[in-house]
C-alpha atoms as a PDB file:
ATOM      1  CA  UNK A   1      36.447  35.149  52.284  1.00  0.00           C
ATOM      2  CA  UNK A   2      34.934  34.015  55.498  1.00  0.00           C
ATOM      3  CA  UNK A   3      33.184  30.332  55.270  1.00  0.00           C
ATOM      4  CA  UNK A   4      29.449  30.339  56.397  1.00  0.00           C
ATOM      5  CA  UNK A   5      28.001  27.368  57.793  1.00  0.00           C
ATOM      6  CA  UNK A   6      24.366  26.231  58.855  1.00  0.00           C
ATOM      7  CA  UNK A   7      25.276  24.600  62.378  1.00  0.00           C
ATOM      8  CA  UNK A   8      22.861  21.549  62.920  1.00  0.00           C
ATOM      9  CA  UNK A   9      22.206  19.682  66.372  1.00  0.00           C
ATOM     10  CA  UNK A  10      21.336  16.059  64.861  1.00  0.00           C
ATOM     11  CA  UNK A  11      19.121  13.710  67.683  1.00  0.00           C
ATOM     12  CA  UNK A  12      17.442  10.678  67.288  1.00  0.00           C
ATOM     13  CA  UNK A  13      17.277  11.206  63.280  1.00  0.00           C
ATOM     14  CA  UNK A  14      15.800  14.788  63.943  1.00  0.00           C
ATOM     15  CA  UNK A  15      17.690  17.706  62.637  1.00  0.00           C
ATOM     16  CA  UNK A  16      17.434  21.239  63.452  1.00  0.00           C
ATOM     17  CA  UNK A  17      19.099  24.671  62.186  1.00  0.00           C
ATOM     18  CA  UNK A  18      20.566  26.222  64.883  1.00  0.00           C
ATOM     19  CA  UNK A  19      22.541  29.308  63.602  1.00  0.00           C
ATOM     20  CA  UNK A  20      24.232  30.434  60.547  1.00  0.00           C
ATOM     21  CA  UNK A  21      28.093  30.847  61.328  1.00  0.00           C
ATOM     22  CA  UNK A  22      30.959  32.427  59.366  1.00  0.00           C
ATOM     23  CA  UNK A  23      34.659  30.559  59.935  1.00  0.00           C
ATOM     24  CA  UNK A  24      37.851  32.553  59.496  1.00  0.00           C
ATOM     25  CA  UNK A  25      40.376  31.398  57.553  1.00  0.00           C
ATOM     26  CA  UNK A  26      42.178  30.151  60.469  1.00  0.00           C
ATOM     27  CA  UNK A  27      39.532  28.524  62.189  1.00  0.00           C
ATOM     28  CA  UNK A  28      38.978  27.208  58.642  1.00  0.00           C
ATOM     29  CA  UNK A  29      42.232  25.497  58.833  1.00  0.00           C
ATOM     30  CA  UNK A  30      41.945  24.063  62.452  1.00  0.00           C
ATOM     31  CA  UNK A  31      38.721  22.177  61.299  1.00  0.00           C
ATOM     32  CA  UNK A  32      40.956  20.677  58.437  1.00  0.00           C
ATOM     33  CA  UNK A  33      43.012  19.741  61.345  1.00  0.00           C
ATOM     34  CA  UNK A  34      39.844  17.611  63.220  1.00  0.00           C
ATOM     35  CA  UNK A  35      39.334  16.328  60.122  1.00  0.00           C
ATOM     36  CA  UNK A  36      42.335  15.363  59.127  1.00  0.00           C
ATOM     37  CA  UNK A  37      43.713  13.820  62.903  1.00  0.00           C
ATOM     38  CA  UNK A  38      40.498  13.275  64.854  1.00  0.00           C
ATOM     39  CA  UNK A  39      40.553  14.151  68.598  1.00  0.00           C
ATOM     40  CA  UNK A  40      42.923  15.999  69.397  1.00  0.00           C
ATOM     41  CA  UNK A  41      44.716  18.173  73.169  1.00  0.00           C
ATOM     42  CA  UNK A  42      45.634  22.178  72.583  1.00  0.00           C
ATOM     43  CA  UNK A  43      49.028  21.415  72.610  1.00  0.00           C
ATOM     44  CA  UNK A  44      48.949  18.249  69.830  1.00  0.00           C
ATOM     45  CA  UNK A  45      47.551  21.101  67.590  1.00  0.00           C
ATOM     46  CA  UNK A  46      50.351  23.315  68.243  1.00  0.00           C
ATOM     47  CA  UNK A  47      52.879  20.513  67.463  1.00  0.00           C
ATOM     48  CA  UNK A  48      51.899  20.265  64.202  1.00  0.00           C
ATOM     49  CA  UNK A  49      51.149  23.677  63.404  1.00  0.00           C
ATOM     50  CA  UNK A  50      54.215  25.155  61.289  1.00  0.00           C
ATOM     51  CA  UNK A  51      56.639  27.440  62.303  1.00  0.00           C
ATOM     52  CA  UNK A  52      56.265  30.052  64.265  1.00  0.00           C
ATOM     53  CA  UNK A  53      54.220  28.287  66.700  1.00  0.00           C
ATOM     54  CA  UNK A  54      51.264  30.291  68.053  1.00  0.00           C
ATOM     55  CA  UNK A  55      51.213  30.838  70.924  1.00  0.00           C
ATOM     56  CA  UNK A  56      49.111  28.124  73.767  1.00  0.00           C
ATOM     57  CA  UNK A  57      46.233  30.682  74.734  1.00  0.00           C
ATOM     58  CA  UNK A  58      45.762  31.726  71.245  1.00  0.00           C
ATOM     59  CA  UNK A  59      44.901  27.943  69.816  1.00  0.00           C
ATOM     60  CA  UNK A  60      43.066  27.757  72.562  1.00  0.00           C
ATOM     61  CA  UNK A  61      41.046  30.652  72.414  1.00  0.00           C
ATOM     62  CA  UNK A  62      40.345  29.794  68.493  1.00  0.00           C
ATOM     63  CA  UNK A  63      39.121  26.114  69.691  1.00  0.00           C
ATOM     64  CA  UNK A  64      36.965  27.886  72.284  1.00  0.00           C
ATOM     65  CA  UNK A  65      35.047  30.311  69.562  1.00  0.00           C
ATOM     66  CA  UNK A  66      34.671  26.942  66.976  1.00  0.00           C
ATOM     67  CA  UNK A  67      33.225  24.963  70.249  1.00  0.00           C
ATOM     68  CA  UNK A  68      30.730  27.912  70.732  1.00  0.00           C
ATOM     69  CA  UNK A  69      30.179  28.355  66.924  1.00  0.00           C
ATOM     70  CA  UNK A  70      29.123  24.367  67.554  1.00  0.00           C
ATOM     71  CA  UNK A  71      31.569  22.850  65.282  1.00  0.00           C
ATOM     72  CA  UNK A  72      33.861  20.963  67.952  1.00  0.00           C
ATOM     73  CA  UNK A  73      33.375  19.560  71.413  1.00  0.00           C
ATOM     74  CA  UNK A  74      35.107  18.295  74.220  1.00  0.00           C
ATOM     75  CA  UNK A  75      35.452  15.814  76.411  1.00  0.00           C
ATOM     76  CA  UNK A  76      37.244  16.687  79.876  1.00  0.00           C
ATOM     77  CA  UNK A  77      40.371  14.628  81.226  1.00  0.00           C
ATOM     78  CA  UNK A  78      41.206  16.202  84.720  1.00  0.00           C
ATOM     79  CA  UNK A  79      41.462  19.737  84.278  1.00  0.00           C
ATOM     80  CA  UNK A  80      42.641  19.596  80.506  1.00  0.00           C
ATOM     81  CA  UNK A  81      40.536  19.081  77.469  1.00  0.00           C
ATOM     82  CA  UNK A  82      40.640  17.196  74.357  1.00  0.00           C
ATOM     83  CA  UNK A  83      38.757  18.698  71.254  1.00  0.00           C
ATOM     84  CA  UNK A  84      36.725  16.908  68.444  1.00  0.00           C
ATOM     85  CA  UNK A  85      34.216  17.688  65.441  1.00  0.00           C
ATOM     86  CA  UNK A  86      30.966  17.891  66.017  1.00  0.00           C
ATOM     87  CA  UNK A  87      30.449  18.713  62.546  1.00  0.00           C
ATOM     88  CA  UNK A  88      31.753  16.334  59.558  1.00  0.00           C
ATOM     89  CA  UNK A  89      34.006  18.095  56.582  1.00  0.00           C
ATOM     90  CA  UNK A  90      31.192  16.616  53.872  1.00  0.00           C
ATOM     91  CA  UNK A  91      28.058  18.372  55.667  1.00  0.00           C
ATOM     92  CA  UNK A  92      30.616  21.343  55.885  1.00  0.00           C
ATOM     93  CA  UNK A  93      31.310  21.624  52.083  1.00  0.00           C
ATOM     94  CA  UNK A  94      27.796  20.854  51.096  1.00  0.00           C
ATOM     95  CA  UNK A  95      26.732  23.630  53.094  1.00  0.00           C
ATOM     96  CA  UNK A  96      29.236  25.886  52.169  1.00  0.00           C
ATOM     97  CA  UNK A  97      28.790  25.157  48.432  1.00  0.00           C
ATOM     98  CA  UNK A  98      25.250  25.957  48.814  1.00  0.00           C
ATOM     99  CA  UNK A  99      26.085  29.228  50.347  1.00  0.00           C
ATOM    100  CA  UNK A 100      28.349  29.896  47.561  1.00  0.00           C
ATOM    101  CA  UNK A 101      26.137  28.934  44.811  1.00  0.00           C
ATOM    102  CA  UNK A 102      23.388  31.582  46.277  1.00  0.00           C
ATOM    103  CA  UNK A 103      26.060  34.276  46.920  1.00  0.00           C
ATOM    104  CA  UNK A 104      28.091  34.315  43.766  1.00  0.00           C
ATOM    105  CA  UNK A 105      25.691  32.250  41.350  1.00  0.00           C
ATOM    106  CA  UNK A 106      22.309  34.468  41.910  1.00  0.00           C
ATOM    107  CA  UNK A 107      21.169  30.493  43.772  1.00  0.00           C
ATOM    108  CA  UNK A 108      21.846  29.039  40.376  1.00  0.00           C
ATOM    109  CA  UNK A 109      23.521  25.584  40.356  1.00  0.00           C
ATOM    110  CA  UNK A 110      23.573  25.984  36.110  1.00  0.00           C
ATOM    111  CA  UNK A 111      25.634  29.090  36.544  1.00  0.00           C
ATOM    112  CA  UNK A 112      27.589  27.290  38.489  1.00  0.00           C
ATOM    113  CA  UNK A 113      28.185  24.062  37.069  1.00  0.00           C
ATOM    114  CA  UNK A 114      28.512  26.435  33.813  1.00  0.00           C
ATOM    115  CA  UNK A 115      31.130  28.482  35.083  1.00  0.00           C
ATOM    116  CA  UNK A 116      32.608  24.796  35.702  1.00  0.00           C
ATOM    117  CA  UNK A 117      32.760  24.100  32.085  1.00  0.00           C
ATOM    118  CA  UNK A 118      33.563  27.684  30.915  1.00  0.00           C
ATOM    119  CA  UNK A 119      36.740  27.040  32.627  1.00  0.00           C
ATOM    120  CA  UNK A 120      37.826  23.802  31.676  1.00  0.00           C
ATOM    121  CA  UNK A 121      37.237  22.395  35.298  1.00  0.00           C
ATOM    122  CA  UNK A 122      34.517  19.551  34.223  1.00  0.00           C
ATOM    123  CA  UNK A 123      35.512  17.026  31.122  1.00  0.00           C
ATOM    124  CA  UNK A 124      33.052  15.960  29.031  1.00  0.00           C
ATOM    125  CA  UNK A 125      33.498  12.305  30.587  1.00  0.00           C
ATOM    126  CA  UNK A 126      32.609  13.939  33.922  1.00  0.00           C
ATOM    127  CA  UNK A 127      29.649  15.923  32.803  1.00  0.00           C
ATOM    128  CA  UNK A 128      28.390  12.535  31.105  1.00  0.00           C
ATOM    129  CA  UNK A 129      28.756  10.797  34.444  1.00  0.00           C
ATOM    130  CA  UNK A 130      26.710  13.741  36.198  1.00  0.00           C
ATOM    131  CA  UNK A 131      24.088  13.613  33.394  1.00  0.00           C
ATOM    132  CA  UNK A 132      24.151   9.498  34.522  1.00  0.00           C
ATOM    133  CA  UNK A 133      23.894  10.641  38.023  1.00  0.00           C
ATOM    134  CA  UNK A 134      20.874  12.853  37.333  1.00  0.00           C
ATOM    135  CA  UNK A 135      19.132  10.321  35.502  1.00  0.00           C
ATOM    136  CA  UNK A 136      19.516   7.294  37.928  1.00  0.00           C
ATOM    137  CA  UNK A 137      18.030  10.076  41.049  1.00  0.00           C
ATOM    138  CA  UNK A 138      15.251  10.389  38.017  1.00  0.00           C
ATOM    139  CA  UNK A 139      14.150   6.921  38.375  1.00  0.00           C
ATOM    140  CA  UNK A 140      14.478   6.166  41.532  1.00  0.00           C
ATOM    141  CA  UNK A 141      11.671   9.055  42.060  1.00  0.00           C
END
């Protein structure tokens, strides 16, 4: 399942929807890898990448399509480059939850929180802490 992401350009408190963008699995996992490491060379990717390594051109390449997608920059050292996020991993998930929640819950967060419970994913405990959640956003209103 491809990822879809609303790509925002944030200035001076102001934020805009650019484009709505789908990540591949592998791009996916290279994001995990800004996240994870922070700023980071094409080859420093590769060197942690498992076995086999790809190949220099292909990590590349993928860095190139996320920096057009909008979700890393670069900053230029000579003639080589060193990648970062543009985008943070909790803006990612919220956005990605949302376009879950309207693609495979009909836009129903009680479906989904529901299909939460239905499978044992949410204890009572955590549900009562939500319920807590919901009521403190209630009065602050």
């Amino acid at each position: 399942m491809d990822l879809i992401f609303y790509v925002y350009i944030c200035s001076r408190n102001k934020t805009k929807i650019l484009a709505m963008e789908k990540l591949t699995k592998k791009e996916d996992e290279l994001m995990n890898i800004f996240w994870d490491k922070g700023p980071m060379f094409v080859k420093e990717i590769i060197d942690i990448l498992p076995e086999p390594k790809p190949h220099f051109n292909t990590i590349s390449t993928m860095v190139r399509m996320l920096e057009s997608k909008g979700f890393v920059s670069h900053k230029a050292y000579g003639n080589t480059y060193q990648y970062f996020a543009t985008v943070q991993r909790s803006d990612f998930g919220r956005k990605s939850l949302k376009n879950i929640i309207k693609e495979y819950f009909n836009n129903s967060y009680k479906n989904a929180v529901s299909a939460l419970v239905d499978d044992g994913e949410l204890s009572s405990n955590e549900i009562k802490d939500l319920l807590q959640q919901i009521e403190n956003q209630d009065t602050k209103s």
